[in-house]
Each structure stands twice: as structure tokens, then as C-alpha cells.
PDB file of N, CA and C in Angstrom:
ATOM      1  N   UNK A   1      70.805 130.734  35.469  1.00  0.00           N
ATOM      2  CA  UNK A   1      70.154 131.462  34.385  1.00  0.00           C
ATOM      3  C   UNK A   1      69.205 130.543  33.623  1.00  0.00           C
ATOM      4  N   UNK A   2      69.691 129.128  33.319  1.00  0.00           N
ATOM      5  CA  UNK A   2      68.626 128.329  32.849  1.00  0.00           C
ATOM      6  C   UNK A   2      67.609 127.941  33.766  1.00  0.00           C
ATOM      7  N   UNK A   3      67.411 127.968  34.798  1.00  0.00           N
ATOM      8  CA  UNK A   3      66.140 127.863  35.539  1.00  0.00           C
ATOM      9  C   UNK A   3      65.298 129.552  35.613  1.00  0.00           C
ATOM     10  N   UNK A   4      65.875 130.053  35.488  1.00  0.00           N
ATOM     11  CA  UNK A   4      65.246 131.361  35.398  1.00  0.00           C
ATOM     12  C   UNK A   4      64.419 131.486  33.842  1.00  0.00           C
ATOM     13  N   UNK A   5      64.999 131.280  32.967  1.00  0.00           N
ATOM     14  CA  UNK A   5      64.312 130.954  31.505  1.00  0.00           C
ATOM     15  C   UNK A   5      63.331 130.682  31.906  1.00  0.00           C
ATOM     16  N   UNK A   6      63.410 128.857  32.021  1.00  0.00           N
ATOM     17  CA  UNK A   6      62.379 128.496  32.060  1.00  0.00           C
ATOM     18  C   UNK A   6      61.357 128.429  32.782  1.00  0.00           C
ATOM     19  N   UNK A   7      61.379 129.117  33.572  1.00  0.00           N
ATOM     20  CA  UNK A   7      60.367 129.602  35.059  1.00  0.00           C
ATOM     21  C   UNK A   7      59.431 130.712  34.160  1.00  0.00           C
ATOM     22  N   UNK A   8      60.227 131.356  33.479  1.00  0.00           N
ATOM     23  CA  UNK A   8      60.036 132.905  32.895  1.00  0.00           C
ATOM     24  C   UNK A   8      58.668 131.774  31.231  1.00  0.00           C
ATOM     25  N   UNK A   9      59.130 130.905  30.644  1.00  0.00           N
ATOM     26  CA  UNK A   9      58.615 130.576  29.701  1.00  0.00           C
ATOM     27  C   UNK A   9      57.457 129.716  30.368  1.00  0.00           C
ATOM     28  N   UNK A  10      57.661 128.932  31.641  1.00  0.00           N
ATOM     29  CA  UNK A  10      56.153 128.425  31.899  1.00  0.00           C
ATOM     30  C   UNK A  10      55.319 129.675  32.331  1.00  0.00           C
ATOM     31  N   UNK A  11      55.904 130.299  32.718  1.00  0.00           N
ATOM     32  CA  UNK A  11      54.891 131.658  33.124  1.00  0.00           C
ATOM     33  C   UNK A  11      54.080 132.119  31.809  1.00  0.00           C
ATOM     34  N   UNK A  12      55.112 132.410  31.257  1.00  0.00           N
ATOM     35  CA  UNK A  12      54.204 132.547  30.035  1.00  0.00           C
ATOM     36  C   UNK A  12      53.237 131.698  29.089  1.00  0.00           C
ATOM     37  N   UNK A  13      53.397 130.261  28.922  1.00  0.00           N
ATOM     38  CA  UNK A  13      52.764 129.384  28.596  1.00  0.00           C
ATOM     39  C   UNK A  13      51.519 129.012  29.422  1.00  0.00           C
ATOM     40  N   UNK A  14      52.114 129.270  31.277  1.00  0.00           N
ATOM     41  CA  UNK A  14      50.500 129.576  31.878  1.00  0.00           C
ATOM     42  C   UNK A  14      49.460 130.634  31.645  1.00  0.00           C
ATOM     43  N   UNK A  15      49.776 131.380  31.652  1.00  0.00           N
ATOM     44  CA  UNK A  15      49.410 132.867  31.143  1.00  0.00           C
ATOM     45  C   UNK A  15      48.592 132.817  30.030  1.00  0.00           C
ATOM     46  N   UNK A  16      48.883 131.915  28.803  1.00  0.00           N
ATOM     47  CA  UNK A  16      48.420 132.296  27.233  1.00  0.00           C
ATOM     48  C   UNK A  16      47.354 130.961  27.247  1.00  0.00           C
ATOM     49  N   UNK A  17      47.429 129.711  28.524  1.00  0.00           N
ATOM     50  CA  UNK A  17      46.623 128.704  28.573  1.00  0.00           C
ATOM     51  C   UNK A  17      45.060 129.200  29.375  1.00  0.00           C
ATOM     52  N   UNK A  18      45.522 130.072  30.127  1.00  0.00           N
ATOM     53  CA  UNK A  18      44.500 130.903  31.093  1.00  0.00           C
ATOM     54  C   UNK A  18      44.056 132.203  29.847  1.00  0.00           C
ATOM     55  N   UNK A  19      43.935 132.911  29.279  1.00  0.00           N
ATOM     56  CA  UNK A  19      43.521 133.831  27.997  1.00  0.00           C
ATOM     57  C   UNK A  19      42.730 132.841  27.267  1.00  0.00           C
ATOM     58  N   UNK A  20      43.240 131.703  27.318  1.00  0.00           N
ATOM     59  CA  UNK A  20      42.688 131.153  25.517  1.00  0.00           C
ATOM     60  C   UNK A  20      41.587 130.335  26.531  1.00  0.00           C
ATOM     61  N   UNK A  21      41.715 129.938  27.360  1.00  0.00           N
ATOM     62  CA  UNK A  21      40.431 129.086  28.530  1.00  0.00           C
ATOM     63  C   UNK A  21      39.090 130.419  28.841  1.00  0.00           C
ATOM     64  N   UNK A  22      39.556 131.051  28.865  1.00  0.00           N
ATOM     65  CA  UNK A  22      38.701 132.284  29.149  1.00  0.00           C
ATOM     66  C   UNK A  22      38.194 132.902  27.988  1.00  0.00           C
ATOM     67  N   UNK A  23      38.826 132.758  27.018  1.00  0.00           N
ATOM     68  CA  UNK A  23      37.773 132.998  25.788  1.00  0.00           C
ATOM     69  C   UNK A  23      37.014 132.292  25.304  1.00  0.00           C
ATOM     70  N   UNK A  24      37.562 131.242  25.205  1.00  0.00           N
ATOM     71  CA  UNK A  24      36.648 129.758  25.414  1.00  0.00           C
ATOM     72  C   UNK A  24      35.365 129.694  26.326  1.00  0.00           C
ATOM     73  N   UNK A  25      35.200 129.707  27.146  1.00  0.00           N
ATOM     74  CA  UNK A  25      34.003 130.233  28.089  1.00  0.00           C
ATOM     75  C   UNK A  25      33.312 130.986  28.072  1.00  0.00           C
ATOM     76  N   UNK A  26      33.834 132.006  27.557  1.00  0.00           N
ATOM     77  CA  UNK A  26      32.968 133.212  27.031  1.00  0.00           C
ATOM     78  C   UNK A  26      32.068 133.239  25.778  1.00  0.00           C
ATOM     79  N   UNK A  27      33.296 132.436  24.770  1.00  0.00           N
ATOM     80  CA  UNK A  27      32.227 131.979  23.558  1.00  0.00           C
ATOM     81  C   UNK A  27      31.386 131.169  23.802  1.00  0.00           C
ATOM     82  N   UNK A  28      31.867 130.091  24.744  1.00  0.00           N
ATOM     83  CA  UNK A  28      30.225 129.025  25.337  1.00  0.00           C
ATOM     84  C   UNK A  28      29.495 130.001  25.766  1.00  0.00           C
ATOM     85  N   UNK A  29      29.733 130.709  26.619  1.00  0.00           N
ATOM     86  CA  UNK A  29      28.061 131.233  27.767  1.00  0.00           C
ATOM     87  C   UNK A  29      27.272 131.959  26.749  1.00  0.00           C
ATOM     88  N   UNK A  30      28.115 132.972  25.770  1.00  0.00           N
ATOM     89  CA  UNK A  30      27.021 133.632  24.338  1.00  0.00           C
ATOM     90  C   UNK A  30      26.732 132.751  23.838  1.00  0.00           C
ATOM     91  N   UNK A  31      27.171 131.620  23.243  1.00  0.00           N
ATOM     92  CA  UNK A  31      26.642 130.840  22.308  1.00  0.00           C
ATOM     93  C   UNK A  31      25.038 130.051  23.405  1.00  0.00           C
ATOM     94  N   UNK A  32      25.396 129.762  24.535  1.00  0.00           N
ATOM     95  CA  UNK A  32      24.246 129.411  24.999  1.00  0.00           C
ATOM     96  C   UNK A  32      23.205 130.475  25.737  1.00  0.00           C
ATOM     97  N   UNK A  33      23.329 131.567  25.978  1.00  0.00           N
ATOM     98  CA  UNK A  33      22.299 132.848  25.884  1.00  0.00           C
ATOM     99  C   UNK A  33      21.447 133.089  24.581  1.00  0.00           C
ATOM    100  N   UNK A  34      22.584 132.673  23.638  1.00  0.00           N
ATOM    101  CA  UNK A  34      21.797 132.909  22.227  1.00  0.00           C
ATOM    102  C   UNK A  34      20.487 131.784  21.557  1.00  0.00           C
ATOM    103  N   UNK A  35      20.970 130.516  22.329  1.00  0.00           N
ATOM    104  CA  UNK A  35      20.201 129.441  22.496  1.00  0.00           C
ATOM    105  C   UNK A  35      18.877 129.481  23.301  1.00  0.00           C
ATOM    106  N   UNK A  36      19.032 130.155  23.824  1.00  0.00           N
ATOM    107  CA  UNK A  36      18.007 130.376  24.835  1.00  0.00           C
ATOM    108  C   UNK A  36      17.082 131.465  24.319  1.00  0.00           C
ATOM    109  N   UNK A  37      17.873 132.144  24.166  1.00  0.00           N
ATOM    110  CA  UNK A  37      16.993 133.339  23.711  1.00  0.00           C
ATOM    111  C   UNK A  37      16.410 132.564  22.337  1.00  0.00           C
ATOM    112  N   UNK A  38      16.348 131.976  21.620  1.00  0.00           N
ATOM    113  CA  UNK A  38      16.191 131.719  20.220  1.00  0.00           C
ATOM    114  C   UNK A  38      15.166 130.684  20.739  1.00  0.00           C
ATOM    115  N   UNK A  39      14.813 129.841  22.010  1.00  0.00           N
ATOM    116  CA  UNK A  39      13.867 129.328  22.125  1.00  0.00           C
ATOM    117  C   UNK A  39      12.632 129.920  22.835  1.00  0.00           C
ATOM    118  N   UNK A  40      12.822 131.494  23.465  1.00  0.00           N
ATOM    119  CA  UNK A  40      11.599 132.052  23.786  1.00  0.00           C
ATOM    120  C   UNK A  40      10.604 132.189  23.141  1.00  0.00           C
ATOM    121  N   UNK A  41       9.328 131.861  23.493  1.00  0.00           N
ATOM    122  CA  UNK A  41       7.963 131.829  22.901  1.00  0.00           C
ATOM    123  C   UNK A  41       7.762 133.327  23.221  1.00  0.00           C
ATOM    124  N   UNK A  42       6.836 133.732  21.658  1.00  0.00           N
ATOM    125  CA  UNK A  42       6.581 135.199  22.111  1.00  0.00           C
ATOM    126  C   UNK A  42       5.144 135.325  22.728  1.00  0.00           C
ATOM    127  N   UNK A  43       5.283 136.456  23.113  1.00  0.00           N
ATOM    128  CA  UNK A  43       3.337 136.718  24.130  1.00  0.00           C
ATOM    129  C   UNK A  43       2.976 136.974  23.699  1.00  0.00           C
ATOM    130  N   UNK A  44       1.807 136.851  24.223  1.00  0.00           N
ATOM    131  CA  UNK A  44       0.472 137.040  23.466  1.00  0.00           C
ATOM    132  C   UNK A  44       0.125 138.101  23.524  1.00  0.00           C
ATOM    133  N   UNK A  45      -0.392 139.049  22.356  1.00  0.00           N
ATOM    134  CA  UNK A  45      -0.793 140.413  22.310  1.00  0.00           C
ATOM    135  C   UNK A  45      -1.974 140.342  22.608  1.00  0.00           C
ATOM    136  N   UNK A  46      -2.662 141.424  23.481  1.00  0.00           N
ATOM    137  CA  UNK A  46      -4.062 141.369  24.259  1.00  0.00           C
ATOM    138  C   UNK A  46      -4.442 142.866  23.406  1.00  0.00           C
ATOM    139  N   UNK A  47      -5.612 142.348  22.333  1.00  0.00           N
ATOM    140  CA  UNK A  47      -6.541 143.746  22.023  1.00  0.00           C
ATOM    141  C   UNK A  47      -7.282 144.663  22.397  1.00  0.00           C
ATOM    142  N   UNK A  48      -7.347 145.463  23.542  1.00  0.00           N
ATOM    143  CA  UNK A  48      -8.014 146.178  24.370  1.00  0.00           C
ATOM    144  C   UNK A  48      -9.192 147.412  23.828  1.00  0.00           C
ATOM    145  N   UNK A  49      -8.421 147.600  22.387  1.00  0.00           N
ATOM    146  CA  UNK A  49      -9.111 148.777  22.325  1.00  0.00           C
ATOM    147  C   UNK A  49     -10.843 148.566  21.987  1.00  0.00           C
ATOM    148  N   UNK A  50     -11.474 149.689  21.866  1.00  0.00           N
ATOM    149  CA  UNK A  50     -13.111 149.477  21.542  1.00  0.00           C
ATOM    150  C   UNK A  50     -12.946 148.922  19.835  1.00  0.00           C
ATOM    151  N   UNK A  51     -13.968 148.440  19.914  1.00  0.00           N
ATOM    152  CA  UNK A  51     -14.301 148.215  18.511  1.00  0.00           C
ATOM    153  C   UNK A  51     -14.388 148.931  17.182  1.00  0.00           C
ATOM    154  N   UNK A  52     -14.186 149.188  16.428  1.00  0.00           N
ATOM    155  CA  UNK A  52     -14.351 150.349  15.172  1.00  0.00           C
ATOM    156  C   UNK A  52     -15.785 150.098  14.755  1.00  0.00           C
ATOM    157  N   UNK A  53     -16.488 151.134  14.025  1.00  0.00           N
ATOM    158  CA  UNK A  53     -17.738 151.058  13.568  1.00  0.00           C
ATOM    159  C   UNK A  53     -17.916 150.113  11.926  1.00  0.00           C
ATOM    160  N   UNK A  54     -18.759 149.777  11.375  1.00  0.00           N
ATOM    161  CA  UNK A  54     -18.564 148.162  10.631  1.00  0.00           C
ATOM    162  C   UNK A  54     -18.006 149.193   9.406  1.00  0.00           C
ATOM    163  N   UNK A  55     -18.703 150.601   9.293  1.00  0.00           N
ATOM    164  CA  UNK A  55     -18.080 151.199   7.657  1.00  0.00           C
ATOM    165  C   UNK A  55     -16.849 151.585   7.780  1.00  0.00           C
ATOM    166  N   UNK A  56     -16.483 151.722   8.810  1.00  0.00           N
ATOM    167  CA  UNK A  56     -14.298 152.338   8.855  1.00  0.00           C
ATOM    168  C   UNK A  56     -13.972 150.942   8.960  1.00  0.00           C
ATOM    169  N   UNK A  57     -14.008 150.316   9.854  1.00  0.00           N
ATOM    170  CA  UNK A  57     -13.899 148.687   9.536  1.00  0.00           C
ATOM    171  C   UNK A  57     -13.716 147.850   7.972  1.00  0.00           C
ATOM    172  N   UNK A  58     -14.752 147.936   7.161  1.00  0.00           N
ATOM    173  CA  UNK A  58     -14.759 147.642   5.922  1.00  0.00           C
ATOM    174  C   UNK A  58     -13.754 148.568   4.810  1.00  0.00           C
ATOM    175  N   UNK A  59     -13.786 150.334   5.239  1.00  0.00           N
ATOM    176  CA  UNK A  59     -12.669 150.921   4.473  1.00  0.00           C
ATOM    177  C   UNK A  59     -11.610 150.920   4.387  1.00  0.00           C
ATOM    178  N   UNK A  60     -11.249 150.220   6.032  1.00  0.00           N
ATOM    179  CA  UNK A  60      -9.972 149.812   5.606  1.00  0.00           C
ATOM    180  C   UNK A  60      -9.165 148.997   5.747  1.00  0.00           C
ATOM    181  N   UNK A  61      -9.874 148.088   5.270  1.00  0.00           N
ATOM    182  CA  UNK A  61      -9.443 146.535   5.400  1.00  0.00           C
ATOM    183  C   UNK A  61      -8.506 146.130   3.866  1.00  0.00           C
ATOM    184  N   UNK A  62      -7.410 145.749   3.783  1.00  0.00           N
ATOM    185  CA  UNK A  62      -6.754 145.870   2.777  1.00  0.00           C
ATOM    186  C   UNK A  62      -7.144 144.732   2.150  1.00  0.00           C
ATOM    187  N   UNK A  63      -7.925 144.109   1.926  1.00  0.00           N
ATOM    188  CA  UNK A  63      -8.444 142.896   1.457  1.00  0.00           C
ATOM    189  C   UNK A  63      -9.442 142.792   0.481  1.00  0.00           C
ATOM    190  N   UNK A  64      -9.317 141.933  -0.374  1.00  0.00           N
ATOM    191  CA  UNK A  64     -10.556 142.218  -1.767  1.00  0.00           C
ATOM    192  C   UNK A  64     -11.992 141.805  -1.085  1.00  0.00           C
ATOM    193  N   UNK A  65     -12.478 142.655  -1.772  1.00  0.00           N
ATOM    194  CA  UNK A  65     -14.103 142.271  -1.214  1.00  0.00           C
ATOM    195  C   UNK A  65     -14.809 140.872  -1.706  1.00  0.00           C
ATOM    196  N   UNK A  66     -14.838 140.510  -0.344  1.00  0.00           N
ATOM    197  CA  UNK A  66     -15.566 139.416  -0.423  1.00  0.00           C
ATOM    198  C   UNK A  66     -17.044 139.709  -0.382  1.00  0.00           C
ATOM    199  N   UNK A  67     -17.617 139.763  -0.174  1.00  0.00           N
ATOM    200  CA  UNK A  67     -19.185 139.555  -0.380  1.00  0.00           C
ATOM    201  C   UNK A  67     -19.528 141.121  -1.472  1.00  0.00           C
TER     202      UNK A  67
END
């Protein structure tokens, strides 16, 4: 019966060493996705559209008039 215990308690002590290793890993790989992601450069926005005419241009430019 005492080898049965303790067969029964390393089982369990393997068990709760394998859970807590695996959460552990898991918090590394997010913590380094999040790293990564936090060093992406953003792209470059490309302006395609036509030009506006210079008086809608000037109306609505939220900016004090300069000249």
C-alpha cells in the first residue's frame, strides 16, 4: 500500500510539473508574438485619388489662413 501512495503522489506531482511547464510556454510564445508585433513598421499609404480643385482644396483645409 505504501508503494502504491507514492506511485499515486509522483503521478500527481508529474502531472502539476507538466500544467505549470505548459503554461509557462504559452506565456513565453504571447509574450514574444506581442514583441514582434510591437516592432512592425507600418506601410506606407499610397494616394491615388485625382486631385481636388485649388477652391474645395482651400475650403477645407482646417488650417488658419496663411497667405
Amino acid at each position: 500500500m505504501k508503494t502504491k501512495n507514492r506511485l499515486i503522489a509522483l503521478t500527481v506531482a508529474i502531472a502539476v510539473n507538466a500544467a505549470a511547464l505548459a503554461a509557462l510556454h504559452i506565456a513565453m510564445v504571447e509574450g514574444t508574438e506581442r514583441a514582434l508585433a510591437a516592432n512592425v513598421e507600418a506601410e506606407y499609404v499610397v494616394d491615388t485619388a485625382p486631385r481636388a480643385p485649388a477652391d474645395i482644396a482651400r475650403s477645407n483645409c482646417p488650417a488658419p489662413k496663411a497667405l
